[in-house]
Protein backbone atom coordinates (compact mmCIF):
# COMPACT_ATOMS: atom_id res chain seq x y z
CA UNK A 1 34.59 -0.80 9.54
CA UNK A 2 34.29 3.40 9.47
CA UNK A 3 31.34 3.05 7.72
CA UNK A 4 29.20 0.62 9.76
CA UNK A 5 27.57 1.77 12.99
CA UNK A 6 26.09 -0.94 15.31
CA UNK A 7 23.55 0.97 17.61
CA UNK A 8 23.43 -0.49 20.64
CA UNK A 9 20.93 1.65 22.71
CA UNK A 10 19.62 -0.92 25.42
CA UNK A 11 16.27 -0.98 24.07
CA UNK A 12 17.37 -2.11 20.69
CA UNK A 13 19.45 -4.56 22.28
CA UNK A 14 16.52 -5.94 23.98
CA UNK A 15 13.90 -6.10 21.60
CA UNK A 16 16.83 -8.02 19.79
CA UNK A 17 16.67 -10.62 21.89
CA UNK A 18 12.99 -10.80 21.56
CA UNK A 19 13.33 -11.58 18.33
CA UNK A 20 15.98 -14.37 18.34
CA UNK A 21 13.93 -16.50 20.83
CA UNK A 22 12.89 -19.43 19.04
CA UNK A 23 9.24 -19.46 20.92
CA UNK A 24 8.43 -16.11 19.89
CA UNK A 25 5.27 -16.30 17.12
CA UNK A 26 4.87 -14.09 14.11
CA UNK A 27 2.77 -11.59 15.41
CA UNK A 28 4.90 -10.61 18.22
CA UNK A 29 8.00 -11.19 15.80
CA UNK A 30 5.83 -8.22 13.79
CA UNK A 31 5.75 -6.23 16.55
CA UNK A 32 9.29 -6.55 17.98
CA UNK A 33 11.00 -5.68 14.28
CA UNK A 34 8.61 -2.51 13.90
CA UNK A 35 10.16 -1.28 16.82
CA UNK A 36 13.46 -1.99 16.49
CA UNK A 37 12.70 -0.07 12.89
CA UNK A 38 11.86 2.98 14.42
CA UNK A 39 14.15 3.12 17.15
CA UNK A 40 16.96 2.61 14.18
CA UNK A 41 15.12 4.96 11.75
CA UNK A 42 15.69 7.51 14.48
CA UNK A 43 19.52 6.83 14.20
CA UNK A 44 20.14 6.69 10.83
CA UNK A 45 18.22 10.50 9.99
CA UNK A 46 20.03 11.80 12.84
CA UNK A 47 22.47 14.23 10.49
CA UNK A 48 19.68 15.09 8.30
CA UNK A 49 19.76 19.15 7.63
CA UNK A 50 17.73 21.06 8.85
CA UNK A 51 15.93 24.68 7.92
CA UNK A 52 14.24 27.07 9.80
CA UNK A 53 10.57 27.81 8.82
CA UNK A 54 8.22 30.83 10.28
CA UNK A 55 5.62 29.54 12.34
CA UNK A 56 3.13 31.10 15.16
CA UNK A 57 3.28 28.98 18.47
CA UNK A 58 -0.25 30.02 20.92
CA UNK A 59 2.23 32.87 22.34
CA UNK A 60 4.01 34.55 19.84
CA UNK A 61 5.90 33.74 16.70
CA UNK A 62 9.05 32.04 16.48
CA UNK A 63 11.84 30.70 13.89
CA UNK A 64 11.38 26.56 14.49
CA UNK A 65 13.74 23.87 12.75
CA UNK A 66 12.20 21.79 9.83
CA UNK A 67 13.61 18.75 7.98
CA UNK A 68 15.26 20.61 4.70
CA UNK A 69 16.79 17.24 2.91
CA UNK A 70 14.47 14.99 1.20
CA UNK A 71 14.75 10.60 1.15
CA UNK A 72 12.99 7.64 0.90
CA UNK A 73 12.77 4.28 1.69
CA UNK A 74 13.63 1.15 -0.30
CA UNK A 75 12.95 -2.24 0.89
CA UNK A 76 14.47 -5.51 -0.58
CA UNK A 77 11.87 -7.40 -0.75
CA UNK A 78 10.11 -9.60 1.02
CA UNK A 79 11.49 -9.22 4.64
CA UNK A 80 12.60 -5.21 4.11
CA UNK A 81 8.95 -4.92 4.86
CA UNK A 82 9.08 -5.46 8.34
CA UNK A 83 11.72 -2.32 8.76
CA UNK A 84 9.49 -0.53 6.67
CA UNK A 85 6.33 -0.56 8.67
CA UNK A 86 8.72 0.83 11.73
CA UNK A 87 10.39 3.44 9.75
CA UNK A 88 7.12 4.62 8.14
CA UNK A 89 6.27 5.25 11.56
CA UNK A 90 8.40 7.74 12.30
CA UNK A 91 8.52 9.28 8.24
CA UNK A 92 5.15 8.68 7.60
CA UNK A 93 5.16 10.47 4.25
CA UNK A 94 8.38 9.13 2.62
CA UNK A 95 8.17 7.70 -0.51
CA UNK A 96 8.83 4.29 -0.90
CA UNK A 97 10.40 1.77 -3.46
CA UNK A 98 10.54 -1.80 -3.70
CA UNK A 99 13.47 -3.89 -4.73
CA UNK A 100 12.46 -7.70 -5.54
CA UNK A 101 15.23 -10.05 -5.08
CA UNK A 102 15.76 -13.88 -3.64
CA UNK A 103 19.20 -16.11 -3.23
CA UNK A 104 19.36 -18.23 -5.55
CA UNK A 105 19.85 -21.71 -3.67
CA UNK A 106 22.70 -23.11 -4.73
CA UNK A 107 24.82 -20.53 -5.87
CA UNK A 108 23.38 -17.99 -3.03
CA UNK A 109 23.78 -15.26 -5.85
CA UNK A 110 20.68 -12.73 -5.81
CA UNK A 111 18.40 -12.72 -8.59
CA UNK A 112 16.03 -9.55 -9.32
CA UNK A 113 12.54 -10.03 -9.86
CA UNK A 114 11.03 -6.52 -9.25
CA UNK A 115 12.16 -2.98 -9.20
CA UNK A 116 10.16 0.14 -8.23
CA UNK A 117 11.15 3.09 -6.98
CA UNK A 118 10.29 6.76 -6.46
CA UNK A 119 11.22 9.04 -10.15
CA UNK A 120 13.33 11.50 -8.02
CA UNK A 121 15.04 9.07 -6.43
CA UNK A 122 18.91 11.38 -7.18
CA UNK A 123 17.61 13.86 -5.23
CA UNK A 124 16.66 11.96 -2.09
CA UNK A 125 18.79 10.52 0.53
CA UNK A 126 18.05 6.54 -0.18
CA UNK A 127 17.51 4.10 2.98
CA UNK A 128 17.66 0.64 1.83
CA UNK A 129 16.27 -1.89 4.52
CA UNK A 130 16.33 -5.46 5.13
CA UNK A 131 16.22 -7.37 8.17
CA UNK A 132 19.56 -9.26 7.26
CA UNK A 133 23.46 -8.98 5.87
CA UNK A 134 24.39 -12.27 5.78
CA UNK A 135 26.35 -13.23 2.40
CA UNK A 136 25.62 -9.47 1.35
CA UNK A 137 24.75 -10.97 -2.27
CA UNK A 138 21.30 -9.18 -2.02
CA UNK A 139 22.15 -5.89 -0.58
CA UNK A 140 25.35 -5.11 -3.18
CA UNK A 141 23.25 -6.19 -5.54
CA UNK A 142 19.72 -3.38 -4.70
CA UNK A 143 22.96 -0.92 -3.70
CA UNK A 144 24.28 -1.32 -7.29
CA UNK A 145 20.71 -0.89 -9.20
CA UNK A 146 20.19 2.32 -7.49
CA UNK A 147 23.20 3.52 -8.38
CA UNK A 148 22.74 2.74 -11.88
CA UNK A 149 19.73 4.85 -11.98
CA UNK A 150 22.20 8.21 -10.31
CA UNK A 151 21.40 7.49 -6.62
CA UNK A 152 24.15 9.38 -5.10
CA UNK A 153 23.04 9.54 -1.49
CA UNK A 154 22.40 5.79 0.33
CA UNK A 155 22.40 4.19 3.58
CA UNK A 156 21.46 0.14 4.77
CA UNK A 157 19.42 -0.33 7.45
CA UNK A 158 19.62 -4.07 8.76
CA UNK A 159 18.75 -5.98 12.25
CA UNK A 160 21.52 -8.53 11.92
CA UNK A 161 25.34 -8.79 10.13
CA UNK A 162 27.40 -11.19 8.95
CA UNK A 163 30.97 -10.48 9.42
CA UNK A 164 31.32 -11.98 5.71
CA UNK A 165 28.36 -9.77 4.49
CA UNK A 166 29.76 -6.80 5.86
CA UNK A 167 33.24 -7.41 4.38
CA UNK A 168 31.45 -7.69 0.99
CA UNK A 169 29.23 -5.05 1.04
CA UNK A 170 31.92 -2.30 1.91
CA UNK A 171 34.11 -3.91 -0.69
CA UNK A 172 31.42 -3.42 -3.36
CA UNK A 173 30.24 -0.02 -1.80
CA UNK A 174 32.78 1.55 0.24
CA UNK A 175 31.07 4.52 0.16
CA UNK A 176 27.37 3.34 1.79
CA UNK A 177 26.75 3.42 5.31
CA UNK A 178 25.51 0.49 7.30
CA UNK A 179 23.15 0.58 10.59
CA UNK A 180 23.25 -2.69 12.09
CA UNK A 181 21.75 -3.36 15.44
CA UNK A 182 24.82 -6.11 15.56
CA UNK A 183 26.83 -8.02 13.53
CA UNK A 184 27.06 -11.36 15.03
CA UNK A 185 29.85 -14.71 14.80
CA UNK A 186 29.75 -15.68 11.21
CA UNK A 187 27.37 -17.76 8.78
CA UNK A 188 26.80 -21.44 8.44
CA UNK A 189 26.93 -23.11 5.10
CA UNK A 190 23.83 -22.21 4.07
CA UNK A 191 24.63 -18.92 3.84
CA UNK A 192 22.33 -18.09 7.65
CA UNK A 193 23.79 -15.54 10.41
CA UNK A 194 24.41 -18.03 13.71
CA UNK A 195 23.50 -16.89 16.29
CA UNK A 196 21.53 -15.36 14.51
CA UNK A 197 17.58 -15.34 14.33
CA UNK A 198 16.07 -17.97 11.54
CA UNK A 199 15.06 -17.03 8.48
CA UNK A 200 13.72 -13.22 8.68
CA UNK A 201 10.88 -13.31 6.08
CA UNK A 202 9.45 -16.67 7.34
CA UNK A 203 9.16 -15.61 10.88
CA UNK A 204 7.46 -12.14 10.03
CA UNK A 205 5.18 -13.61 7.36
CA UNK A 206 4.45 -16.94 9.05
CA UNK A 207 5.47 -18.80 6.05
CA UNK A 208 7.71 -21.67 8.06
């Protein structure tokens, strides 16, 4: 797994269990994902290039770093939401897309339903977020439609993995790197990470 990196910086780890208490309500759910977001979003720039621009500090002038590269964020609908409020945090003027996809029930394939995302999207490092790899249907399948439109620079963002997701996700796209907070024992028949922490969308949008 070279190209997966669970961060495991006690805070994350933490907040983490935060959100895989049962008792915990939606707007502390909210809360607890948004800041496991940033703290990740902090990990997954950290090789972005930088530049040096001219600027005048209240002593004297000096050469300070800048970000040179450019990205974006792109959220698989609905749940990828939740990452994106914490990410947006810290990148507050990233573009974003959208990606609109839900698992099909019986076959757990994913099925696309919406696609937006930012026209310069080839020259921007692409973060694709979503709370969870579990079959990895849904994020080989937003991975693949932004490569068919010449994305040549991605990286996942997810909470939670599957070992099954992650098998199938660097079998599809070898060459995408995954930032997992963990990757946990396997998935039940239903296609859900155990331990795991419930269905992701419901619990952030209150919907269950």
């Amino acid at each position: 797994m070279a190209q997966v990196t669970v961060v495991d910086h006690p805070l994350i780890q933490h907040k983490l269990t935060g959100l895989r208490r049962k008792e915990t309500q939606t707007g502390d759910f909210r809360r607890l994902l948004r800041e496991i977001a940033l703290l990740l979003a902090y990990e997954v720039t950290r090789d972005m290039p930088l530049t040096r621009e001219r600027i005048e500090t209240p002593l004297m002038p000096m050469d300070a770093p800048v970000l040179a590269g450019k990205l974006c964020f792109v959220s698989i609908l609905r749940a990828g939401n939740g990452i994106l409020d914490g990410m947006l945090d810290l990148l507050p003027s990233a573009p974003v897309g959208h990606i609109g996809l839900y698992r099909d029930p019986q076959t757990l394939a994913s099925v696309e339903y919406y696609f937006k995302v930012p026209h310069d999207i080839s020259d921007r490092l692409a973060i694709v977020v979503d709370p969870m790899l579990a079959t990895g249907n849904s994020a080989i399948a937003a991975v693949q439609r932004l490569k068919d439109i010449s994305a040549k620079s991605i990286k996942l963002v997810c909470i939670l993995a599957a070992p099954e997701g992650v098998k199938s996700f660097q079998e599809a796209h070898p060459d995408v790197a995954v930032f997992t907070a963990a990757i946990d024992r396997q998935l039940n028949d239903h296609g859900y990470i155990l331990p795991g922490l419930g269905d992701a969308g419901d619990r952030l949008f209150g919907t269950k």
